[in-house]
C-alpha atoms as a PDB file:
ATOM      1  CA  UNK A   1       0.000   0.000   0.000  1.00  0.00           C
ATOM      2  CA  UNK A   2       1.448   3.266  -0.691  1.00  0.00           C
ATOM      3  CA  UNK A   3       1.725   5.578   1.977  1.00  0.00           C
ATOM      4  CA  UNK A   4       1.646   2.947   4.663  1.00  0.00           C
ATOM      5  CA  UNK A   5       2.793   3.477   7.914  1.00  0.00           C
ATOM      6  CA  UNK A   6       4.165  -0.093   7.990  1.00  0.00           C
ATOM      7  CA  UNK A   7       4.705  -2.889   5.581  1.00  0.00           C
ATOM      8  CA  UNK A   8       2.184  -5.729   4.827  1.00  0.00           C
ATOM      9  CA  UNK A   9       3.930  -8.840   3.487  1.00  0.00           C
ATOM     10  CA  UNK A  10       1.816 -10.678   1.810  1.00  0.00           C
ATOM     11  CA  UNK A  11      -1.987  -9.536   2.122  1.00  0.00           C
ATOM     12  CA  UNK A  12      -4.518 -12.864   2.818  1.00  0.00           C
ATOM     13  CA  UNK A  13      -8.036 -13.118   3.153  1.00  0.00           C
ATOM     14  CA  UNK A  14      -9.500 -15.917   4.956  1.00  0.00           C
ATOM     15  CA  UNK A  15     -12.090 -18.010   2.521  1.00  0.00           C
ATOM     16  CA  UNK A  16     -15.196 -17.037   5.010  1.00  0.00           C
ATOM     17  CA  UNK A  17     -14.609 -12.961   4.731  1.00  0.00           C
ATOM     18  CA  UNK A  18     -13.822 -13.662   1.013  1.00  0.00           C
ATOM     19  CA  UNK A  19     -17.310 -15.194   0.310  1.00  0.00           C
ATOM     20  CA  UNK A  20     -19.194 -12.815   2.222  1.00  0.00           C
ATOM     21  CA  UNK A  21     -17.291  -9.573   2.318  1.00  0.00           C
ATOM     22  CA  UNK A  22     -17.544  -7.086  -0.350  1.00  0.00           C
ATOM     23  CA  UNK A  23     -14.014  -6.728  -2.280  1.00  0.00           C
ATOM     24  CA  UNK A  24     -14.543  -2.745  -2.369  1.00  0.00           C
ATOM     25  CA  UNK A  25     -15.151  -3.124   1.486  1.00  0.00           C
ATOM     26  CA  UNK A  26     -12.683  -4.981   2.030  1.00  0.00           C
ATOM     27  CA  UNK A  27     -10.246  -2.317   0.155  1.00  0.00           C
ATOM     28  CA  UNK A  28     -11.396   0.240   1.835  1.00  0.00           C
ATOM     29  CA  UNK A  29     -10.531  -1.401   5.218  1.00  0.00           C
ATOM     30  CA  UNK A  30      -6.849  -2.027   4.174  1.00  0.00           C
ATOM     31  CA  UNK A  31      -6.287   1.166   3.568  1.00  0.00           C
ATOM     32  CA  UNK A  32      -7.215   2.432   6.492  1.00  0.00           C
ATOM     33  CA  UNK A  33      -5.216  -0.146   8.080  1.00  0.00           C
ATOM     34  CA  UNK A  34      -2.348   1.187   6.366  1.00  0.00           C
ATOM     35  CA  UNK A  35      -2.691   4.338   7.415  1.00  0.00           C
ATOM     36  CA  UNK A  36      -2.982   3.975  10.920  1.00  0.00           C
ATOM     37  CA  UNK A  37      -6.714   4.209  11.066  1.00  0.00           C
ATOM     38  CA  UNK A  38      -7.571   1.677  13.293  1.00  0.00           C
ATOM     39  CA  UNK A  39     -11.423   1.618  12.939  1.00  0.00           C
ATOM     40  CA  UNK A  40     -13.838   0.225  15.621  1.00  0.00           C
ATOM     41  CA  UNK A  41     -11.376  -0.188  18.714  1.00  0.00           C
ATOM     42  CA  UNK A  42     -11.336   1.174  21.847  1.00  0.00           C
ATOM     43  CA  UNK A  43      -8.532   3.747  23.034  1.00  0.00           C
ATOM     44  CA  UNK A  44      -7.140   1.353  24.885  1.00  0.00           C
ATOM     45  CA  UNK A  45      -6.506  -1.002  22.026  1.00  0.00           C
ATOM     46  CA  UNK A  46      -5.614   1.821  19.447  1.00  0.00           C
ATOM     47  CA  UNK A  47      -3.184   2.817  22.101  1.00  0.00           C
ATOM     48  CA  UNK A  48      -1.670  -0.038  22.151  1.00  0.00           C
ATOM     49  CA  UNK A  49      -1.294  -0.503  18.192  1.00  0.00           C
ATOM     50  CA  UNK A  50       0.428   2.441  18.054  1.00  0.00           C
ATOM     51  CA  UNK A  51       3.245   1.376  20.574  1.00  0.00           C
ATOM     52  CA  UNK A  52       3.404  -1.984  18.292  1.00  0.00           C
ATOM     53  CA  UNK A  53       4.250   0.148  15.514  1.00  0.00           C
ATOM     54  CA  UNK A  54       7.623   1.240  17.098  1.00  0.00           C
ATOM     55  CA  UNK A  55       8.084  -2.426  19.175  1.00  0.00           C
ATOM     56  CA  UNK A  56       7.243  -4.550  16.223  1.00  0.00           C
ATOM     57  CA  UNK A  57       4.499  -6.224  17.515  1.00  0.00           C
ATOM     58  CA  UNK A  58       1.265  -7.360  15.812  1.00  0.00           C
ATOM     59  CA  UNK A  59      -1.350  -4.576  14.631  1.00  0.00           C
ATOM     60  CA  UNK A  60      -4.914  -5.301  15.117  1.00  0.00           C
ATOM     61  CA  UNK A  61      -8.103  -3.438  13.512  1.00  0.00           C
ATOM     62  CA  UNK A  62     -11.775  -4.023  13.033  1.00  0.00           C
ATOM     63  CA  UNK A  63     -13.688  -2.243  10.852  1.00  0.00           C
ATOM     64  CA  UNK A  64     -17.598  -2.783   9.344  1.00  0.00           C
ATOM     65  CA  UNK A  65     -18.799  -3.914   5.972  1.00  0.00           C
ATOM     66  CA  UNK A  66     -21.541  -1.746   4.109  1.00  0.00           C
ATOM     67  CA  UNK A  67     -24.030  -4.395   5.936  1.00  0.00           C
ATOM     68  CA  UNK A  68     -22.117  -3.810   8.985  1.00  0.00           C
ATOM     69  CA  UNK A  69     -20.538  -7.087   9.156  1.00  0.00           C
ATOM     70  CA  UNK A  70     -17.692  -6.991  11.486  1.00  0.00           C
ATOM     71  CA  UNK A  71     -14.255  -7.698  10.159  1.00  0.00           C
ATOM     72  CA  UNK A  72     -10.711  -8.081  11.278  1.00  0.00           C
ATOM     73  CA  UNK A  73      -7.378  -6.917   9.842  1.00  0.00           C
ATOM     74  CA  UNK A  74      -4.192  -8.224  11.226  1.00  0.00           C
ATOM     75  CA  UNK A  75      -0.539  -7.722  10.425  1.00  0.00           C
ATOM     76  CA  UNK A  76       1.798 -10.276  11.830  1.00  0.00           C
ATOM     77  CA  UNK A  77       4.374  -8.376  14.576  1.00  0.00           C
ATOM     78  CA  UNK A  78       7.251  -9.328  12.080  1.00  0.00           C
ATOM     79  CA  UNK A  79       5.172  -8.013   9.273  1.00  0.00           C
ATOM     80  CA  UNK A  80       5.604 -10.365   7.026  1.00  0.00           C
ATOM     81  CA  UNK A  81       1.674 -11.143   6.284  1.00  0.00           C
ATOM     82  CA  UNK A  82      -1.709  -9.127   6.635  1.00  0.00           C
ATOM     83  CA  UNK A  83      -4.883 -11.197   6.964  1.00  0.00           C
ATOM     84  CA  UNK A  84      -8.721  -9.835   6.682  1.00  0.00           C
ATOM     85  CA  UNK A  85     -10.720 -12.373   8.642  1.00  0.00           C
ATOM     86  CA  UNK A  86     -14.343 -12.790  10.326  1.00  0.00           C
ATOM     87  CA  UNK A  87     -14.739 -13.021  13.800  1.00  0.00           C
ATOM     88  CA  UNK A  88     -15.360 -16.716  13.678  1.00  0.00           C
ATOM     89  CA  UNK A  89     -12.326 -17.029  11.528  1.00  0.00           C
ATOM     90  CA  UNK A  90      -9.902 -16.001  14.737  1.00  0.00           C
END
């Protein structure tokens, strides 16, 4: 992603979000991801993904789909892969 404020690796989606997520949804969650826009978390957790930035540590967000499905984005804390996932998948 350009302008990311960390790298992906390689981005994954589980087979569960990919059948019932919308791809432009879905898009629009990575990117805020990459930004640093954490979406639906408390400050306590947003807190704390900004202090795994700098301490390579994992980076955790939830966002909602357009039928306000929740959904997951996770980068691994050695960055190396970024998943989108349902609730049930984690």
């Amino acid at each position: 992603m350009m302008n990311s404020r960390f790298p992906f690796g390689q981005t994954v989606i589980t087979r569960t979000a990919m059948n019932i997520l919308h791809a432009e949804d879905v898009l629009a969650g990575l990117e805020r991801h990459a930004l640093g826009d954490w979406g639906d978390l408390c400050p306590e957790d947003r807190a704390e993904n900004e202090l795994s930035l700098y301490e390579n540590r994992r980076l955790f967000s939830e966002y909602s789909d357009r039928n306000g499905r929740t959904f997951f984005i996770i980068t691994e804390a050695d960055r190396s892969a970024t998943t989108v996932l349902l609730p049930e998948d984690y």
